[in-house]
Structure formats: C-alpha cells, structure tokens
C-alpha atoms as a PDB file:
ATOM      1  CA  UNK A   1      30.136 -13.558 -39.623  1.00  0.00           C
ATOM      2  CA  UNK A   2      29.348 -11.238 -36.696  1.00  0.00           C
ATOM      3  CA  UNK A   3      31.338  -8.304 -36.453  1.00  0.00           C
ATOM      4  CA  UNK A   4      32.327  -8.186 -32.971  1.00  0.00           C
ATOM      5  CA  UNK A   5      32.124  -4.291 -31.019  1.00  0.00           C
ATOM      6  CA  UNK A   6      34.623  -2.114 -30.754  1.00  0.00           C
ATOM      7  CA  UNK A   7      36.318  -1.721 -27.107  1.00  0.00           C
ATOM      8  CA  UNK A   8      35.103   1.730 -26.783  1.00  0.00           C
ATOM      9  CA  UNK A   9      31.329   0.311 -27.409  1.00  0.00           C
ATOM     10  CA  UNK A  10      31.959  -2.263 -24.610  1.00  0.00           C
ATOM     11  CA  UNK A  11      32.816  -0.121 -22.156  1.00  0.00           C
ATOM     12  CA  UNK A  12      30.498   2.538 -22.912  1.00  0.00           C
ATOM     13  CA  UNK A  13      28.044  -0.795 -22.691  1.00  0.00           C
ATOM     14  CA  UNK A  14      29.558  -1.919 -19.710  1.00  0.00           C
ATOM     15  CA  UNK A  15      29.012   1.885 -18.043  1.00  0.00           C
ATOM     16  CA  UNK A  16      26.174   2.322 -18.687  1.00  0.00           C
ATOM     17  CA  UNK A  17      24.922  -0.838 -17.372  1.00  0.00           C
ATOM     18  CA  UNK A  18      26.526  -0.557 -14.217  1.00  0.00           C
ATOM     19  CA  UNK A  19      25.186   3.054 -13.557  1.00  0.00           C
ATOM     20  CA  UNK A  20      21.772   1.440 -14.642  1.00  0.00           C
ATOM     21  CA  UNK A  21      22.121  -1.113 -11.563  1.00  0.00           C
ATOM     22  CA  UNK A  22      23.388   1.076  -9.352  1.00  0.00           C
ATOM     23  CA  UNK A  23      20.798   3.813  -9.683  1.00  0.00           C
ATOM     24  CA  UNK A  24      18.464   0.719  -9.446  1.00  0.00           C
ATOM     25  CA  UNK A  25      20.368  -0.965  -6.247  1.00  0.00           C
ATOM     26  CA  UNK A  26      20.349   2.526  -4.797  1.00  0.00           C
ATOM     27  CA  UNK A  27      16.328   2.935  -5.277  1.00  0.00           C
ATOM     28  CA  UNK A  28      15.877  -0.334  -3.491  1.00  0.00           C
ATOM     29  CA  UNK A  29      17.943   0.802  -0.496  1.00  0.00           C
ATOM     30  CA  UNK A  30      15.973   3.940  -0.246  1.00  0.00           C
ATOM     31  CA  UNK A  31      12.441   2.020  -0.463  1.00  0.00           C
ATOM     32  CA  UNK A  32      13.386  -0.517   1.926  1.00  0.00           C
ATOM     33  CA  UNK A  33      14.975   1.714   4.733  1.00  0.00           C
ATOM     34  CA  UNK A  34      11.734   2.739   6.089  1.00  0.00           C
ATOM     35  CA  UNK A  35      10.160  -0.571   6.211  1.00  0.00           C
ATOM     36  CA  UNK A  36      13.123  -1.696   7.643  1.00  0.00           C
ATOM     37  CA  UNK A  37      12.813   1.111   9.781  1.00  0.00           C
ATOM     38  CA  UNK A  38       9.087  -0.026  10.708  1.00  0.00           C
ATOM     39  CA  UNK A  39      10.189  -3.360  11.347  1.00  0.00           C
ATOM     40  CA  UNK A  40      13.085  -2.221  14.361  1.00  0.00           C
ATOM     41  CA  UNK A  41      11.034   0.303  15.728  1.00  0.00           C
ATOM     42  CA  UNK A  42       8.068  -2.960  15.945  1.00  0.00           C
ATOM     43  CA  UNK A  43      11.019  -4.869  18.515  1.00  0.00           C
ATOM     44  CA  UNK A  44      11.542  -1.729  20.397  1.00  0.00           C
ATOM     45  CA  UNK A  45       9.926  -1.029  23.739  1.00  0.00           C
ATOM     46  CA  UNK A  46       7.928   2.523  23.957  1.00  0.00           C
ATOM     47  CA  UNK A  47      10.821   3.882  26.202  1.00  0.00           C
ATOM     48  CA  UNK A  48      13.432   2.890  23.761  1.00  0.00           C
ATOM     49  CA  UNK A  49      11.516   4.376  20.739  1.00  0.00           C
ATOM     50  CA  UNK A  50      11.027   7.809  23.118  1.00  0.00           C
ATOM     51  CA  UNK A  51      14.716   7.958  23.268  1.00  0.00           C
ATOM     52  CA  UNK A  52      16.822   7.318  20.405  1.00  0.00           C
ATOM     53  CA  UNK A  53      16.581   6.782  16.785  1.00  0.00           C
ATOM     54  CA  UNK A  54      15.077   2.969  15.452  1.00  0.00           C
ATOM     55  CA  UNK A  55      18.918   2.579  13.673  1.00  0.00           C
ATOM     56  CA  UNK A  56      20.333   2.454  17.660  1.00  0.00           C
ATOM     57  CA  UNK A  57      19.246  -0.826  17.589  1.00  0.00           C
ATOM     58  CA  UNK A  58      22.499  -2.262  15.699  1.00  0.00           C
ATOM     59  CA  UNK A  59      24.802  -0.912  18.956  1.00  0.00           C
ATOM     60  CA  UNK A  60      22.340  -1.783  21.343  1.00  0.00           C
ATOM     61  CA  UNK A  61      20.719  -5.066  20.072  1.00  0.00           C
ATOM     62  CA  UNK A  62      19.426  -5.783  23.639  1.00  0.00           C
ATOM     63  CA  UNK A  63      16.742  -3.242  22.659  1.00  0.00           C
ATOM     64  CA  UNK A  64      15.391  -5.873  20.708  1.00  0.00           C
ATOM     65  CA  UNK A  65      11.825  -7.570  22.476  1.00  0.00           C
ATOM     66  CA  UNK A  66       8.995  -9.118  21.082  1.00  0.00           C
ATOM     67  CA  UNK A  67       6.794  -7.729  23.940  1.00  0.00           C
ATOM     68  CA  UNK A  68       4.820  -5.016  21.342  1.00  0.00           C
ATOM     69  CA  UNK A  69       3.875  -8.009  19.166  1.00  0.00           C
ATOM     70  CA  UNK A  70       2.752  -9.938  22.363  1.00  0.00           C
ATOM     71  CA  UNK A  71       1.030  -7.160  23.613  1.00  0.00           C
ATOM     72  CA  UNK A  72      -0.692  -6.583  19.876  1.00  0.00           C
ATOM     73  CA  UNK A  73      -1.723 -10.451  19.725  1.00  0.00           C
ATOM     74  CA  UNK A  74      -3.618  -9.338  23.265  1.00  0.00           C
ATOM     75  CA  UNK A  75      -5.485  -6.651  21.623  1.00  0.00           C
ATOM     76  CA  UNK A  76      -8.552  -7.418  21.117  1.00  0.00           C
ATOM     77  CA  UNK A  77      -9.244  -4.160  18.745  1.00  0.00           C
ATOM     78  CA  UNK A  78      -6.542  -4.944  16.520  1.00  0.00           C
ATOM     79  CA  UNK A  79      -7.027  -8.761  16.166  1.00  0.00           C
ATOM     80  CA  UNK A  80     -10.647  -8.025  15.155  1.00  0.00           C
ATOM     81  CA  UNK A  81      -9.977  -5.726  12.786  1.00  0.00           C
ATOM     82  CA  UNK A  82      -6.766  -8.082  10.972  1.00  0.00           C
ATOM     83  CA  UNK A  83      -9.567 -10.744  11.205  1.00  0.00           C
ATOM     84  CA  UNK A  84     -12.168  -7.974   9.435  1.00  0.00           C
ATOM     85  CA  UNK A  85      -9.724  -7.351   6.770  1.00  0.00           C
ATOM     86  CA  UNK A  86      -9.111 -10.942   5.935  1.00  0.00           C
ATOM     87  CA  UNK A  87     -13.184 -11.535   5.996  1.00  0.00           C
ATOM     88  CA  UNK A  88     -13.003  -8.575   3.679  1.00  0.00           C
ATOM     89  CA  UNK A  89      -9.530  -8.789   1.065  1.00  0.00           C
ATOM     90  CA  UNK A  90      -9.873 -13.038   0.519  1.00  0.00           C
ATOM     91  CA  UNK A  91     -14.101 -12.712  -0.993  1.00  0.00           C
ATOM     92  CA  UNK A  92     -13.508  -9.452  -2.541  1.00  0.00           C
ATOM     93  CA  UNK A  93     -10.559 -10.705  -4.721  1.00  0.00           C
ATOM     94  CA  UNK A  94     -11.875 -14.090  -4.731  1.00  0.00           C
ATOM     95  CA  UNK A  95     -15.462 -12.680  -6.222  1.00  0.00           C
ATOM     96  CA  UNK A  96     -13.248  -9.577  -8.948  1.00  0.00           C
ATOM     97  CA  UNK A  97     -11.183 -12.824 -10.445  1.00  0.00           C
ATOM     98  CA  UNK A  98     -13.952 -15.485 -10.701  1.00  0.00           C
ATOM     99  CA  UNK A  99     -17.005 -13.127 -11.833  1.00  0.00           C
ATOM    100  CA  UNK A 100     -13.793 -11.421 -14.340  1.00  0.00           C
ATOM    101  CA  UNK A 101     -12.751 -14.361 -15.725  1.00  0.00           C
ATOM    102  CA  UNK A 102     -16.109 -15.461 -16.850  1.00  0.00           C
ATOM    103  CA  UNK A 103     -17.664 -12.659 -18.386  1.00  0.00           C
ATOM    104  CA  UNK A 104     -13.877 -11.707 -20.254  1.00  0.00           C
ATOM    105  CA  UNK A 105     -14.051 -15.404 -21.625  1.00  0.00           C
ATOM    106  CA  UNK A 106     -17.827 -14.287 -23.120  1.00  0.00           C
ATOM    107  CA  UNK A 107     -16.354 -10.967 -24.424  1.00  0.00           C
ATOM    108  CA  UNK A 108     -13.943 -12.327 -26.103  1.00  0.00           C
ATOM    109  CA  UNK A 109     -14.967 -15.910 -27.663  1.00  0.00           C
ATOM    110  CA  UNK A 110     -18.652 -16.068 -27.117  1.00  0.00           C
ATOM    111  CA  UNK A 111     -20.486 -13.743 -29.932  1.00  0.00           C
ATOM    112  CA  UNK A 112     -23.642 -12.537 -28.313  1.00  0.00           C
ATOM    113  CA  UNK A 113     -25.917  -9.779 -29.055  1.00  0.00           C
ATOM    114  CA  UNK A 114     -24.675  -6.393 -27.938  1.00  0.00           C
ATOM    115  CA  UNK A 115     -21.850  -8.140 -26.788  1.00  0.00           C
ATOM    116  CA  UNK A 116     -19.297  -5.102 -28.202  1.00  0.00           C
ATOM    117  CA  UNK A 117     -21.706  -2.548 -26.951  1.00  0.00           C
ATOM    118  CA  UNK A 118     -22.035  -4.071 -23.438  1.00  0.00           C
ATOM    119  CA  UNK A 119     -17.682  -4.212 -23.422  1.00  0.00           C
ATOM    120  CA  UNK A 120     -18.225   0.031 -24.510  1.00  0.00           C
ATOM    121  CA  UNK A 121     -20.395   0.281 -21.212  1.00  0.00           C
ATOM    122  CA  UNK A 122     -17.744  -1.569 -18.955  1.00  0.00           C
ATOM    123  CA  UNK A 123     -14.572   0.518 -20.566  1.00  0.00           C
ATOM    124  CA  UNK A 124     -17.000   3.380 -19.728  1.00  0.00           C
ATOM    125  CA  UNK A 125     -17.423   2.651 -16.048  1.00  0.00           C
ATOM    126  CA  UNK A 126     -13.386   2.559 -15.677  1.00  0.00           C
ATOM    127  CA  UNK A 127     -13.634   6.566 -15.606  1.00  0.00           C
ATOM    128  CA  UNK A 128     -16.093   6.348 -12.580  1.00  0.00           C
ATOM    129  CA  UNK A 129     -14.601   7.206  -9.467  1.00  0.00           C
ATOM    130  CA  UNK A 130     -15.605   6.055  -6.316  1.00  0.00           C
ATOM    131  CA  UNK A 131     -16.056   8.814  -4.471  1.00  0.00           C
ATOM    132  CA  UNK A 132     -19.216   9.457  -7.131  1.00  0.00           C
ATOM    133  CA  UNK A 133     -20.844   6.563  -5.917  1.00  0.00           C
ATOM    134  CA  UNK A 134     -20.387   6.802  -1.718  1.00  0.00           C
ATOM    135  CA  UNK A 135     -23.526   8.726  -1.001  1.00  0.00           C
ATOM    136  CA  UNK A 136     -25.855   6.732  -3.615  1.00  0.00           C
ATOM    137  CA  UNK A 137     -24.336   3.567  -2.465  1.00  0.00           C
ATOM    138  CA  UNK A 138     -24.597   4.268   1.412  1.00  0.00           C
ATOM    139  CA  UNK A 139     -28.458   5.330   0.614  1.00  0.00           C
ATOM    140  CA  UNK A 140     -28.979   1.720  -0.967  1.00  0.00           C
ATOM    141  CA  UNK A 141     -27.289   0.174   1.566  1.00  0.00           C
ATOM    142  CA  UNK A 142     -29.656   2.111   4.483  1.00  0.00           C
ATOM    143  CA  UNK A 143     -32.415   0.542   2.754  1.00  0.00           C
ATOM    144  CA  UNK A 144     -31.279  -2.780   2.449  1.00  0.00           C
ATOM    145  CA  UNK A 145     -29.550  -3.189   5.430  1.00  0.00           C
ATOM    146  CA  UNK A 146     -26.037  -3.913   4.406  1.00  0.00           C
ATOM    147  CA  UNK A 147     -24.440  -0.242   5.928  1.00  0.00           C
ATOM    148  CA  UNK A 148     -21.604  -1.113   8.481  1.00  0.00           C
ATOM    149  CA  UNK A 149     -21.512  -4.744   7.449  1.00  0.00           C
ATOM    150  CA  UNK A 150     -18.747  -6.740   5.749  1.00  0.00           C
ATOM    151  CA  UNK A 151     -20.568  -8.130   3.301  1.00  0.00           C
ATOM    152  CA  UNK A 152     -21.403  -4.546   2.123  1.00  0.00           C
ATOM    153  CA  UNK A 153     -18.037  -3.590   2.153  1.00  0.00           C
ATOM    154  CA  UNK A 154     -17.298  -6.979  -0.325  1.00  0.00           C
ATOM    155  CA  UNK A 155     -19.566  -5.958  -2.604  1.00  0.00           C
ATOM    156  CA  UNK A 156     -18.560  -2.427  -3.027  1.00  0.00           C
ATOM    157  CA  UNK A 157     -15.201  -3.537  -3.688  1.00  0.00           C
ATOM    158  CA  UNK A 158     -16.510  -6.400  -6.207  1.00  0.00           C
ATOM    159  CA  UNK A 159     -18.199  -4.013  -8.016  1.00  0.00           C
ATOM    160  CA  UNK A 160     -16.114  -1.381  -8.861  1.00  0.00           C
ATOM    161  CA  UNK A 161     -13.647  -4.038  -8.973  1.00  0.00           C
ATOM    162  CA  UNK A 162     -14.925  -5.585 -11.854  1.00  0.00           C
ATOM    163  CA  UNK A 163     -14.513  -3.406 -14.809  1.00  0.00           C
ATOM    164  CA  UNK A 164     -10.834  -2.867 -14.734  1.00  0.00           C
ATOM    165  CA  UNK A 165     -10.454  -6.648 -14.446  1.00  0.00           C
ATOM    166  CA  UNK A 166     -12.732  -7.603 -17.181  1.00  0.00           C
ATOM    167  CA  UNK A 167     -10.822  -5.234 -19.422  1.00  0.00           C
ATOM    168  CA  UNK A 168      -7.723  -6.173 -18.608  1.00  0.00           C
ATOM    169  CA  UNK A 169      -8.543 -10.270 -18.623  1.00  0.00           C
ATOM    170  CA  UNK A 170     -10.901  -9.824 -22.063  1.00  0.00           C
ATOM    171  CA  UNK A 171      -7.852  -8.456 -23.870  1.00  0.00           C
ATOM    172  CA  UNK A 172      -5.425 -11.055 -22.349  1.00  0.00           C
ATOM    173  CA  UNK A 173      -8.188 -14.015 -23.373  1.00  0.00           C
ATOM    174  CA  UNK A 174      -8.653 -12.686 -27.048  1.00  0.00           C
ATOM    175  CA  UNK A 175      -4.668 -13.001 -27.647  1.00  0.00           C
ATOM    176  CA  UNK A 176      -5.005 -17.106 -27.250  1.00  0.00           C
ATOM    177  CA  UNK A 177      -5.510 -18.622 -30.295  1.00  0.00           C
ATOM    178  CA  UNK A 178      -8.152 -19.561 -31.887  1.00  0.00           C
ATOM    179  CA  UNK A 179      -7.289 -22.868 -33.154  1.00  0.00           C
ATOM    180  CA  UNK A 180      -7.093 -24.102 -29.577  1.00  0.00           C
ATOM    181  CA  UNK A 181     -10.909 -23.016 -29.014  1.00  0.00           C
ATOM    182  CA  UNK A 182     -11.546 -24.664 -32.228  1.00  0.00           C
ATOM    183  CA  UNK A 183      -9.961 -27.970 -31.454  1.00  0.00           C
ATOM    184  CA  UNK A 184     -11.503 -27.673 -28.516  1.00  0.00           C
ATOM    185  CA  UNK A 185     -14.574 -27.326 -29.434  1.00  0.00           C
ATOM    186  CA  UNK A 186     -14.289 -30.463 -32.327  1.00  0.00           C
ATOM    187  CA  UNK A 187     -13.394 -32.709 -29.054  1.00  0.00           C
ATOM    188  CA  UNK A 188     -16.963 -31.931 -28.305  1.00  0.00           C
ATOM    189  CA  UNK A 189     -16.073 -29.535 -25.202  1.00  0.00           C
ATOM    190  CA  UNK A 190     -18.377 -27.266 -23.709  1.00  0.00           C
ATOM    191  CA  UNK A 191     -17.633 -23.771 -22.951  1.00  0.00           C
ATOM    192  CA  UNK A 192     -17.106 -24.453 -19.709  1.00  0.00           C
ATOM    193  CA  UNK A 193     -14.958 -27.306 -20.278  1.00  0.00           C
ATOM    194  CA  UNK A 194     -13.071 -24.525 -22.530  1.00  0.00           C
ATOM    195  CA  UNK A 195     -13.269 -21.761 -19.574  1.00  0.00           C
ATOM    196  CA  UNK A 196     -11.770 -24.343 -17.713  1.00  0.00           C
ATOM    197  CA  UNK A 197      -9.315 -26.742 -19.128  1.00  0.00           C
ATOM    198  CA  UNK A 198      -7.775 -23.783 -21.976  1.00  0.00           C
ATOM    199  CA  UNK A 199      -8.355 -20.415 -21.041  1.00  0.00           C
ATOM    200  CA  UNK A 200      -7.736 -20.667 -17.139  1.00  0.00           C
ATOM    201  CA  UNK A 201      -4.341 -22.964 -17.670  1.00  0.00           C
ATOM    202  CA  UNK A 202      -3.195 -20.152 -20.300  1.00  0.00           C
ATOM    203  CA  UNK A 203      -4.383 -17.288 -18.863  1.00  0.00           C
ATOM    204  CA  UNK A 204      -2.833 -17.868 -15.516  1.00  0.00           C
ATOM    205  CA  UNK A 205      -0.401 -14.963 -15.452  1.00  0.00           C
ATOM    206  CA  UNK A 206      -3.093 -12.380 -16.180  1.00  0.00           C
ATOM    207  CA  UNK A 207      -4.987 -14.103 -13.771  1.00  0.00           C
ATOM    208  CA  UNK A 208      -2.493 -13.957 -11.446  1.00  0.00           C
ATOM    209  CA  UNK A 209      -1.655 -10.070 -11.896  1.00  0.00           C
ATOM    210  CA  UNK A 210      -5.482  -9.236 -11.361  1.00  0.00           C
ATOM    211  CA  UNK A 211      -5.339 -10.510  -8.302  1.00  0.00           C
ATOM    212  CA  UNK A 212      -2.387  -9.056  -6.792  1.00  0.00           C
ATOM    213  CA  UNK A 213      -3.724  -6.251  -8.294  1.00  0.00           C
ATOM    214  CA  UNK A 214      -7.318  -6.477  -6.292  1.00  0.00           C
ATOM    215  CA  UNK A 215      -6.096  -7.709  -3.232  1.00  0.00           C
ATOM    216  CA  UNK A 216      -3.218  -4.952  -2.459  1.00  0.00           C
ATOM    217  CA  UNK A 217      -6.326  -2.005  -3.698  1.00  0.00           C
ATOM    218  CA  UNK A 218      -8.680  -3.895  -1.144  1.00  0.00           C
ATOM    219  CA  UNK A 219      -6.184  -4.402   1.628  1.00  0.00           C
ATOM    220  CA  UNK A 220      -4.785  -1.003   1.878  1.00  0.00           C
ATOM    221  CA  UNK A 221      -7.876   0.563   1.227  1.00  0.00           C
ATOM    222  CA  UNK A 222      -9.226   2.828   3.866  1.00  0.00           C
ATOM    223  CA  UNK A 223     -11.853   5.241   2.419  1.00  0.00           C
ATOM    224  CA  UNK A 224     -14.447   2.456   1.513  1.00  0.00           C
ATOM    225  CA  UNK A 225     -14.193   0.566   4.901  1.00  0.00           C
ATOM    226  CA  UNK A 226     -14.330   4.121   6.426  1.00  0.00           C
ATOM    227  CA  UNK A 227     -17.943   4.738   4.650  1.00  0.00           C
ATOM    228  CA  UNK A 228     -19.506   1.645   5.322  1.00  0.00           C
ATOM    229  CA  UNK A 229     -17.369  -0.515   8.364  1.00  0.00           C
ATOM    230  CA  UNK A 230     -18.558   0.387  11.803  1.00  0.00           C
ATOM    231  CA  UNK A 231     -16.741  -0.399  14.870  1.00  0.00           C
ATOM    232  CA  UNK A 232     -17.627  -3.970  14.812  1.00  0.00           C
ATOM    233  CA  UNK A 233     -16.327  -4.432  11.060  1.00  0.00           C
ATOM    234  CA  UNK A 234     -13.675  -2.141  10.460  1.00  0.00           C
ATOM    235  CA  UNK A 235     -10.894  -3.391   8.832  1.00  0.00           C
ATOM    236  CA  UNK A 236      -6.620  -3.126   9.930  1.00  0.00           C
ATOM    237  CA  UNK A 237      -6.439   0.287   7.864  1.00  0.00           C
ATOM    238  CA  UNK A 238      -9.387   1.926  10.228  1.00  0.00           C
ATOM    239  CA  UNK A 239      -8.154   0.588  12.833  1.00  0.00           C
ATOM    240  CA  UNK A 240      -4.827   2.046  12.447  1.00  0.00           C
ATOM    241  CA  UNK A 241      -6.129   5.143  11.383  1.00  0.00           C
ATOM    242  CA  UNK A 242      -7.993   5.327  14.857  1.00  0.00           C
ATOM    243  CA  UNK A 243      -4.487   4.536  16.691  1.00  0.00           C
ATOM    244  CA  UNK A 244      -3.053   7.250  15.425  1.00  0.00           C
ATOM    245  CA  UNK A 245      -5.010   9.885  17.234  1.00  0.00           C
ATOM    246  CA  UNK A 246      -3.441   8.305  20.512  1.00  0.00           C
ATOM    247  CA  UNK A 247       0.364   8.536  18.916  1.00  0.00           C
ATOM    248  CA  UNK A 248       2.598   8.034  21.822  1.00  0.00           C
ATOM    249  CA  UNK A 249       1.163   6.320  24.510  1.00  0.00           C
ATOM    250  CA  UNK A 250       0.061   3.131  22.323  1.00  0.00           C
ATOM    251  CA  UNK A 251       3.241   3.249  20.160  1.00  0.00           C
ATOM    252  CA  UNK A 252       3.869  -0.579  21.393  1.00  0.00           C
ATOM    253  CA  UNK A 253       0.804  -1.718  19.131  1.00  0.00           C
ATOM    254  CA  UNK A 254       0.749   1.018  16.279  1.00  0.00           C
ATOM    255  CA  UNK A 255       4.474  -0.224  15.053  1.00  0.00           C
ATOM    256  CA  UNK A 256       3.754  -3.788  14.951  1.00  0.00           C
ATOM    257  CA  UNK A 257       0.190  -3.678  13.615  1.00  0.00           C
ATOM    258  CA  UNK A 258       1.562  -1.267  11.056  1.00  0.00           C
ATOM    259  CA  UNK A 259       4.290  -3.828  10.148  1.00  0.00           C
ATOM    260  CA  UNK A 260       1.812  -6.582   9.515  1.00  0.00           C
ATOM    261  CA  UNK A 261      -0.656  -4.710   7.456  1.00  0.00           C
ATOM    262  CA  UNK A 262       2.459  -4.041   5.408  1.00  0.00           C
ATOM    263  CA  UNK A 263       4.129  -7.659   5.328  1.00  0.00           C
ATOM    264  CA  UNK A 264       1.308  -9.308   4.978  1.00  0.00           C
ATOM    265  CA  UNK A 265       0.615  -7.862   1.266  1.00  0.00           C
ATOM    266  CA  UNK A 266       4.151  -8.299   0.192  1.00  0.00           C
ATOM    267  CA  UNK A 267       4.061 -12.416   1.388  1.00  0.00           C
ATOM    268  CA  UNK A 268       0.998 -12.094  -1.254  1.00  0.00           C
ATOM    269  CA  UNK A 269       2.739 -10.667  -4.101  1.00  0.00           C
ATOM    270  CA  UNK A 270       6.003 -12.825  -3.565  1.00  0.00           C
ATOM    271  CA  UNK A 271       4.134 -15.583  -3.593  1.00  0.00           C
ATOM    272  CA  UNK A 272       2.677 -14.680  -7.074  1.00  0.00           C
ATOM    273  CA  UNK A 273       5.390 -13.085  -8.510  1.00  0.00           C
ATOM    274  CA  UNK A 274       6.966 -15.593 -10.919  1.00  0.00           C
ATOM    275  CA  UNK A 275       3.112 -15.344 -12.398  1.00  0.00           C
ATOM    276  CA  UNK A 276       3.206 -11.551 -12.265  1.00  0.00           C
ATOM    277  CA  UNK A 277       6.006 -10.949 -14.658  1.00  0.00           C
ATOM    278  CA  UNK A 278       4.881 -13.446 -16.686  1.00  0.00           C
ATOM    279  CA  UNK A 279       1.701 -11.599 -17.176  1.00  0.00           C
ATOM    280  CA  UNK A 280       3.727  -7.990 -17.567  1.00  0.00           C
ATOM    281  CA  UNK A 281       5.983 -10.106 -20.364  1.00  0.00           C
ATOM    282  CA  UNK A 282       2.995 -11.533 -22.585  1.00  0.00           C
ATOM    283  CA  UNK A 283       1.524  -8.100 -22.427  1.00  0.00           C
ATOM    284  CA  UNK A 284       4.799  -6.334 -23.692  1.00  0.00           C
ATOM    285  CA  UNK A 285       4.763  -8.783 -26.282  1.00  0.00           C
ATOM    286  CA  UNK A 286       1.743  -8.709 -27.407  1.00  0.00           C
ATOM    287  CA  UNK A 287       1.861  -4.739 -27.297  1.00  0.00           C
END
C-alpha cells in the first residue's frame, strides 16, 4: 500500500512547481518580446518607427500598414538574396542528412575494414573549426572555379556539416536492435532494403533533429556566405548585413526582411518538433 505524502511535502511540491513554471513562463515572455518587437516595428511606416517606441502600436493601431512588406516584395536585392538562401539552406541540409544517414548506417551495422579507425578520423574533424579552413578552401575554390557561387557555398556547408551528423546519427543507429537487422536480413533484405525500410522508419527523430539542426546553422549563417557569395549569390544574412550600413533611411525593408529570415526558421522547427523531442527523449534514455 502506498503511503500517501504528507501535506507539508505537497505543498512544498506544489511551490516549487509553480515557481518552476513561472520562472519558465517568465523566460518565454522575455525571449519573445523582441521578436514581437521585430514583428510591430515590420507594420510600422519609417516615420512612425522615427517617432515613438514599436509598443505605441497597441494605442495607435492605425500605425499598423503592410506597405514595408510590399515595398520588400519590390526589392529586387532582397528577393534575390531570400531566393539565394533557399538555393543554399534546402541542398545543404538535404545533402548533411542523406550522405549522414548512409555512412552512420555503415558505421554502425556494416563491419568493414578500418571501419572504427575511419569513425576516430570523423570524431577528430568535429574539433576543426571553420575559420581553419576559409583561406585553403577559397584557394581550391579559385582554382576550380566554384568562388562566389552557390554551389560552393553548398558544399562548404555539406562538408563540415557532415561529421557532427554522422556522429550523432551512428550512435542513434547502433541503439536499434539487432534482432531487427537480423530478421531482416533472414527475409533476404538487402542493406539497402534495411537502410530503408528499418533504420530510416526508426531513426526518424534523430533524423529529424539533424536537420533542424543543419538547416537553422546554414540559414543564419553569415561568415561562410560572406567568404565565398558575391553579390549575385549572397544569401538573406549578407544581405541584411549590407542594409545595415544604410540604418535609417531603408528601415521600411530592414524590419520586415529581418522578420522573415527569423520566421521562416521557426515555421521549420515547428513543423518538426513533435520529431525533435522525440529524438532529445530516446537520447536521455538511452544516456
């Protein structure tokens, strides 16, 4: 018979609890005011934003326009560069997760010689930062012709993509069990039939948390695209970047295009949430 807790206990349980969500309610508020803050200023006209504070809007509401995002949609700068960035973020994650998942299925099930040696070398390049690699890359890239294109871009972010994804898929692919393989297997699958129809289905919230993962690092990144873009293949963070030395008289595009570089990664990771805990979950259970 379980011995129910005292009253003291519950309401030291109850307490504590409700501190814990209000610290946590309060943190939210905090993080969200100056996106919300973003978004306002984004349906203000330049005058408006000259002369009073974004938070005016809720006792003047007639401040509210949609003439900056009308007037972004017309730039021809900025709509390049959101199309550069989409050219860029949807191959680079797409390329990180396929090429991943592949060679973290052969690290972990497929016994191959060197294969533990070859999974050393990868752990090893995790330690490697970028900015090591800018000047040797941007040489290569002279020579073969890929400086100040997207697809140079892609592949910089593929590659150093890659080892933080096989490592974190290969451990996530060696927790399945091995019966499954094995049954697998005595069906007379192949391993790609395996890759496929087992380790894909089950893997699916690791999967899923790589490539939130990738795409918010490639979408927000600026120092890559600001190597090896040029004006013609910049991405939305360059872009925005350049803005800013104009503060003031293009405010009426900055606050919008700022706003949808942000939103535009959050629809992403809502949309792959449900996926994304599951991953954290199976990883704090198998830890």
């Amino acid at each position: 018979m379980t011995r129910k807790p005292a009253p003291a206990a519950r309401i030291v349980g109850w307490l504590s609890s409700g501190i814990l969500q209000a610290v946590l309610l309060l943190v939210g508020v905090l993080w969200l005011i100056p996106t919300l803050g973003l978004f306002v200023s984004s349906l203000r006209t330049p005058v408006d934003i000259s002369d009073s504070g974004w938070w005016t809007v809720f006792t003047h509401p007639s401040q509210i326009t949609l003439s900056d995002y009308i007037n972004l949609f017309h730039d021809q700068g900025m709509m390049q560069s959101l199309v550069n960035t989409v050219l860029i973020t949807v191959p680079a994650t797409l390329g990180v997760v396929v090429l991943a998942s592949l060679a973290a299925y052969a690290f972990a099930w497929i016994d191959f010689p060197g294969r533990d040696w070859l999974f050393v070398a990868v752990i090893g390049l995790l330690v490697v930062p970028v900015q090591v690699a800018l000047i040797p890359v941007a040489k290569m890239y002279k020579y073969t012709h890929l400086f100040g294109s997207i697809t140079g871009v892609v592949l910089f972010h593929i590659g150093f993509g890659l080892p933080f994804a096989i490592f974190l898929l290969r451990n996530f692919f060696a927790g399945i069990p091995r019966e499954l393989l094995e049954a697998a297997r005595m069906e007379g699958g192949s391993e790609w039939v395996i890759f496929r129809k087992v380790i894909v289905p089950l893997g699916m919230p690791a999967i899923a948390s790589l490539t939130i993962f990738q795409f918010l690092w490639v979408w927000n990144d600026m120092l890559v695209a600001l190597v090896f873009s040029d004006t013609n293949t910049q991405p939305l963070t360059v872009e925005l970047q350049g803005q800013m030395r104009q503060f003031g008289s293009n405010i009426d595009i900055l606050a919008p295009g700022a706003f949808l570089s942000l939103v535009i990664p959050l629809i992403v990771f809502f949309s792959f949430q449900r996926y994304f805990v599951q991953g954290l979950m199976a990883g704090s259970m198998k830890g």
